[in-house]
Protein backbone atom coordinates (compact mmCIF):
# COMPACT_ATOMS: atom_id res chain seq x y z
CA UNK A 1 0.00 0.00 0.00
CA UNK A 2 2.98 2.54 -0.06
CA UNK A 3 4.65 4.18 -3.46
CA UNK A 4 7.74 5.71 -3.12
CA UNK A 5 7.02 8.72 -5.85
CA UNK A 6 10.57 10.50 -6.04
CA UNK A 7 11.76 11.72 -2.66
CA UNK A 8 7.69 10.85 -1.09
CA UNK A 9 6.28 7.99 0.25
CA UNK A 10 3.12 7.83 -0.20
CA UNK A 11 0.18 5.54 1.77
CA UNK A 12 -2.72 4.47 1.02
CA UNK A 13 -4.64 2.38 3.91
CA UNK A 14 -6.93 -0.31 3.61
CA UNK A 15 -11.16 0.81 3.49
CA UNK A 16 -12.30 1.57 7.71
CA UNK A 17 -8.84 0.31 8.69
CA UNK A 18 -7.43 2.24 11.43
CA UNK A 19 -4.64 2.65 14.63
CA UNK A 20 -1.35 3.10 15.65
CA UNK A 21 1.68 1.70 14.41
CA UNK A 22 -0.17 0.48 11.79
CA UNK A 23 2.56 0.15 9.16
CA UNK A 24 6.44 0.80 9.15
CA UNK A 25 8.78 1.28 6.65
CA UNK A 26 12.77 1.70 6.84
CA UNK A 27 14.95 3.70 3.98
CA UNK A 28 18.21 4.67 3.27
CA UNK A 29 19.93 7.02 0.98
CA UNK A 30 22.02 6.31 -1.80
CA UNK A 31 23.62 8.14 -5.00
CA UNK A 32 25.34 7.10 -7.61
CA UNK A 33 28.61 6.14 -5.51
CA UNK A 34 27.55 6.30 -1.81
CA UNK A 35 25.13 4.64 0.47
CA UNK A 36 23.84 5.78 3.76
CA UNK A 37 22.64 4.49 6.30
CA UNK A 38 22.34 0.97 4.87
CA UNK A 39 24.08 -0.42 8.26
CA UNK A 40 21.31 1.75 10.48
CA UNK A 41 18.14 2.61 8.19
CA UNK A 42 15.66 5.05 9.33
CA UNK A 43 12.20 3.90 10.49
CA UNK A 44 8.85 5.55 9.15
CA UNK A 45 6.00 4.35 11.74
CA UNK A 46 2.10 4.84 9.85
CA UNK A 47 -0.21 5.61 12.52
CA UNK A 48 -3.69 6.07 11.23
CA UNK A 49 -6.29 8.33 12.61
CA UNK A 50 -10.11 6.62 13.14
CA UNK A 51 -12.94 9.16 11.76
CA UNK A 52 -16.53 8.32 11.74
CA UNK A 53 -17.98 6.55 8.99
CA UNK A 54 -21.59 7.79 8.75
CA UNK A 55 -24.61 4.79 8.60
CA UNK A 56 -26.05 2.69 5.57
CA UNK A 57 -29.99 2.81 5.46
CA UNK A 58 -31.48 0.34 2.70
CA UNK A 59 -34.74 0.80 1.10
CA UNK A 60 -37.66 -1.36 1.85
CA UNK A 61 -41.87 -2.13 1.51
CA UNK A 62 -44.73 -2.47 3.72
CA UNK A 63 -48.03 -4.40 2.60
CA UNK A 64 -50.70 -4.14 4.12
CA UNK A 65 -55.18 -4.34 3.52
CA UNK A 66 -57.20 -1.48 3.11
CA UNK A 67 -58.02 -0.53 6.72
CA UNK A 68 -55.67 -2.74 8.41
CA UNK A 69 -52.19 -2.10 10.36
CA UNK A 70 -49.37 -3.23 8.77
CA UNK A 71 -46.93 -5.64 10.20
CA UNK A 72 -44.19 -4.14 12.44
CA UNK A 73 -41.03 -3.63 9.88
CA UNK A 74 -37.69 -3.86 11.10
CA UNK A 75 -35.31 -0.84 9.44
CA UNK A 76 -32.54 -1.82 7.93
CA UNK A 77 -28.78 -0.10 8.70
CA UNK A 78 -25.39 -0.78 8.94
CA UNK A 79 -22.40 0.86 10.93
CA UNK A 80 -19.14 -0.02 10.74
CA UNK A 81 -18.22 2.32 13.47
CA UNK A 82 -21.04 1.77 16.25
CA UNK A 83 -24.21 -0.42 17.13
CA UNK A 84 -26.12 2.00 18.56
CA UNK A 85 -28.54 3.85 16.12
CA UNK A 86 -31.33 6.09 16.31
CA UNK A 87 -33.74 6.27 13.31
CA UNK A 88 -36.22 8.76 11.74
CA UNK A 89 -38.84 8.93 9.19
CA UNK A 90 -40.82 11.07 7.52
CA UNK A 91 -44.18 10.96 5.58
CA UNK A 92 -43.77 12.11 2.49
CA UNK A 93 -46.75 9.99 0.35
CA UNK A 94 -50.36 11.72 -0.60
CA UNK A 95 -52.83 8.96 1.18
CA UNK A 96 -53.80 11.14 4.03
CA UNK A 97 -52.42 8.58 6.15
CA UNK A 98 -52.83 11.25 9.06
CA UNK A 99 -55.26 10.31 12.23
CA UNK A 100 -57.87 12.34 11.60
CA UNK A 101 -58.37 10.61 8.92
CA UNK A 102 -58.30 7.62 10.24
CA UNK A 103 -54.37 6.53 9.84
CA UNK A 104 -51.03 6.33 11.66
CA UNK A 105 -47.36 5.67 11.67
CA UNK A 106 -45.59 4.87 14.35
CA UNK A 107 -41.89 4.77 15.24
CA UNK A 108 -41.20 2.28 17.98
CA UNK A 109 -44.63 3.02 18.72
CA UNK A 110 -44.88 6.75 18.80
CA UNK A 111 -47.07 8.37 16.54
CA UNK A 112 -45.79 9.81 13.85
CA UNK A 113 -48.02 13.29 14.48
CA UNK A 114 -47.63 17.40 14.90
CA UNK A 115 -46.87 16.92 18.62
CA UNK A 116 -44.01 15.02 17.45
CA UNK A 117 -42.06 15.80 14.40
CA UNK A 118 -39.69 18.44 14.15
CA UNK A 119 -39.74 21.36 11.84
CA UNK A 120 -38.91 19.47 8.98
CA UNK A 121 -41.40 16.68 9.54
CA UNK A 122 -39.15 14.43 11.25
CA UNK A 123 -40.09 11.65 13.76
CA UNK A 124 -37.30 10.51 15.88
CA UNK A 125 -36.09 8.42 18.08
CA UNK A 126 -32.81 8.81 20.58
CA UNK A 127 -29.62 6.80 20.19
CA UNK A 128 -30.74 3.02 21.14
CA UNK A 129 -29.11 0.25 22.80
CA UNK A 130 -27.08 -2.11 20.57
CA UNK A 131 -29.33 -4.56 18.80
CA UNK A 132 -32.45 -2.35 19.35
CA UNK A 133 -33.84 -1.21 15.80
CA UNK A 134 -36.52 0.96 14.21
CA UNK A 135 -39.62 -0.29 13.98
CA UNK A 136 -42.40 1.16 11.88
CA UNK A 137 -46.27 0.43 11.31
CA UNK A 138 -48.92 2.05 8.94
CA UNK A 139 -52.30 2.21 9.07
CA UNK A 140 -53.94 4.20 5.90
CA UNK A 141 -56.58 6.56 6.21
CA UNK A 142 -59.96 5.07 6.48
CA UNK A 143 -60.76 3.17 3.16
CA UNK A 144 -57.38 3.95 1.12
CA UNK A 145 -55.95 1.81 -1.28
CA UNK A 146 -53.00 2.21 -3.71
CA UNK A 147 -50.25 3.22 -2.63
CA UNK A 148 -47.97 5.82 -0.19
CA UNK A 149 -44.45 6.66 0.77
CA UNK A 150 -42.32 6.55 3.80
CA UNK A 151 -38.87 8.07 4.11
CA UNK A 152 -36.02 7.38 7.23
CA UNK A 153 -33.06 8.01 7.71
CA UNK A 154 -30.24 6.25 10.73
CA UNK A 155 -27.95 8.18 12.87
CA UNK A 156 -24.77 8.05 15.38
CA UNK A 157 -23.40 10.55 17.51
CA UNK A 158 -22.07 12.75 14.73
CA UNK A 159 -23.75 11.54 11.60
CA UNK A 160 -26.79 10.43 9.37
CA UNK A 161 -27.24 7.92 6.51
CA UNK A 162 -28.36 8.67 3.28
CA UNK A 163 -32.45 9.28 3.30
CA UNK A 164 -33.50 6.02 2.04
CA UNK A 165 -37.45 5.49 1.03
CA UNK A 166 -40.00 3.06 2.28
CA UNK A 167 -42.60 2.28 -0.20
CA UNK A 168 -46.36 1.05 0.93
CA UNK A 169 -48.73 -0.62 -0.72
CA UNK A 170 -52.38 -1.11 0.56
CA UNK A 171 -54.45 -3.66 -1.15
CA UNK A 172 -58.27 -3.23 -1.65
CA UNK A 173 -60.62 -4.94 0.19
CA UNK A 174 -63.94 -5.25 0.10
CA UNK A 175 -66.30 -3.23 2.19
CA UNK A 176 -69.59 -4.45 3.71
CA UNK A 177 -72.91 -2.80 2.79
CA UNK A 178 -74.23 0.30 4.90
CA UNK A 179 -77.44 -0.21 6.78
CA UNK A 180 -80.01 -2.51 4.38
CA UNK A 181 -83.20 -1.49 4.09
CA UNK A 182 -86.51 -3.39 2.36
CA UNK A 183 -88.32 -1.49 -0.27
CA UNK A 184 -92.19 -2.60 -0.92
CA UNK A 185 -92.97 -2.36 -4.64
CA UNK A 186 -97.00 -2.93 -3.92
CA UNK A 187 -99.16 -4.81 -6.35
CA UNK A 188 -96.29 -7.48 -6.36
CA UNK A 189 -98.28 -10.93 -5.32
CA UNK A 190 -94.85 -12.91 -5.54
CA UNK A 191 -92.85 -13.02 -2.17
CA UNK A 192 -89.30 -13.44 -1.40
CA UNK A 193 -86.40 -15.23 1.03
CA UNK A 194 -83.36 -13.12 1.64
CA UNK A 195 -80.18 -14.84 2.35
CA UNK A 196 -76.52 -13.51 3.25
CA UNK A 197 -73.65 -15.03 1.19
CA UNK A 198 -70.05 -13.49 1.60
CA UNK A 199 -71.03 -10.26 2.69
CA UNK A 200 -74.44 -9.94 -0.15
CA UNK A 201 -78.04 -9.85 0.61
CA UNK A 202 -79.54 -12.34 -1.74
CA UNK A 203 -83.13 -11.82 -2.40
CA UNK A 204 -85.32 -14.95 -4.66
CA UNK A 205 -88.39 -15.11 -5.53
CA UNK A 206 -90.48 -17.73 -3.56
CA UNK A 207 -94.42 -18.45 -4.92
CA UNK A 208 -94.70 -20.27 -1.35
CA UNK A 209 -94.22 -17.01 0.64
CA UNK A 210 -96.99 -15.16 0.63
CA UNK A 211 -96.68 -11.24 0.52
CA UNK A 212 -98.85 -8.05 -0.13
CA UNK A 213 -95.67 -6.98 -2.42
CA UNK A 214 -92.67 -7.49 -3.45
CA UNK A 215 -89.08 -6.16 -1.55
CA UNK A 216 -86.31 -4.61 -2.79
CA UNK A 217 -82.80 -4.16 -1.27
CA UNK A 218 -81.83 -0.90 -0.76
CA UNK A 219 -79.47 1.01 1.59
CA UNK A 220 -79.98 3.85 3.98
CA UNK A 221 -84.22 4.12 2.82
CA UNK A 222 -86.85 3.24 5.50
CA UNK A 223 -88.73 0.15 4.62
CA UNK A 224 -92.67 1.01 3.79
């Protein structure tokens, strides 16, 4: 890892490799006729300085149904220099996922909210004991789908990671029915069974019911 380049020596460590007396090197002088110090060479001693190498965050994706908290994700970073991390996110995605609206994120189970974030929208967390991540949840706002967006970002004592994005994607489900009301059509001489299969109101026709009309299905109307 050294190159003597005329009258310099010149080092080059290995990556995150650092201490003292890390390397030594011994020289002499010599022109065309004499030599010095060949019996007695002089001794160069590398000692290399440690500086703080600042976190790795990864990008990742929740899932999670329409209406329904996600499972807990672990964040992912690396540190070469230190095991305890803090973390912070950010919402940055247009679902509304705000709790008047019916959503949240959370941050090792605080809310990600006005009474929380900073001036710049961030949620965070202090430094945390080795082997203690970040762990986020999302719930959407009442009857999203599609998609939204997370950001976060790790830190040490001195330095953050690159912001690195979380992508979420809630999948459509299907709501029930409001309340169901029963509409008369008189003059109908036919009458009817309901039934309920997977979340639908079936209505038949049944010529062994007898009825002064026939009903209709119909949500939020009063029933005659």
């Amino acid at each position: 890892n050294g190159t003597v380049v005329g009258s310099q020596l010149i080092y080059q460590s290995l990556a995150n490799e650092f201490g003292n007396n890390y390397a030594e090197f011994q020289y002499y002088a010599s022109d065309l006729t004499t030599i010095v110090g060949e019996d007695d060479p002089a001794k160069i001693t590398i000692n290399i300085q440690a500086v703080d190498d600042p976190p790795i965050s990864y990008s990742d994706e929740i899932a999670t149904d329409e209406n329904t908290t996600s499972e807990p994700l672990i964040l992912r970073c690396d540190d070469i220099d230190s095991d305890e991390l803090g973390y912070r996110i950010r919402y940055i995605g247009s679902g509304d996922a705000y709790e008047e609206n019916g959503g949240l994120i959370t941050l090792n189970q605080i809310p990600l909210n006005d009474e929380e974030i900073d001036d710049n929208g961030w949620l965070a967390t202090d430094i945390l004991p080795a082997g203690t991540n970040g762990i986020v949840t999302y719930t959407g706002a009442t009857n999203y789908n599609g998609s939204d967006m997370i950001e976060y970002q790790c830190f040490d004592e001195t330095s953050f990671s690159q912001i690195s994005e979380i992508s979420v994607t809630i999948n459509p489900i299907n709501s029930p029915p409001g309340d169901i009301r029963l509409l008369r059509i008189p003059g109908s001489k036919t009458g009817f069974q309901s039934d309920i299969d997977n979340g639908l109101i079936i209505i038949k026709e049944d010529s062994d019911v007898t009825s002064n009309g026939l009903y209709i299905a119909h949500p939020d109307t009063d029933t005659e």
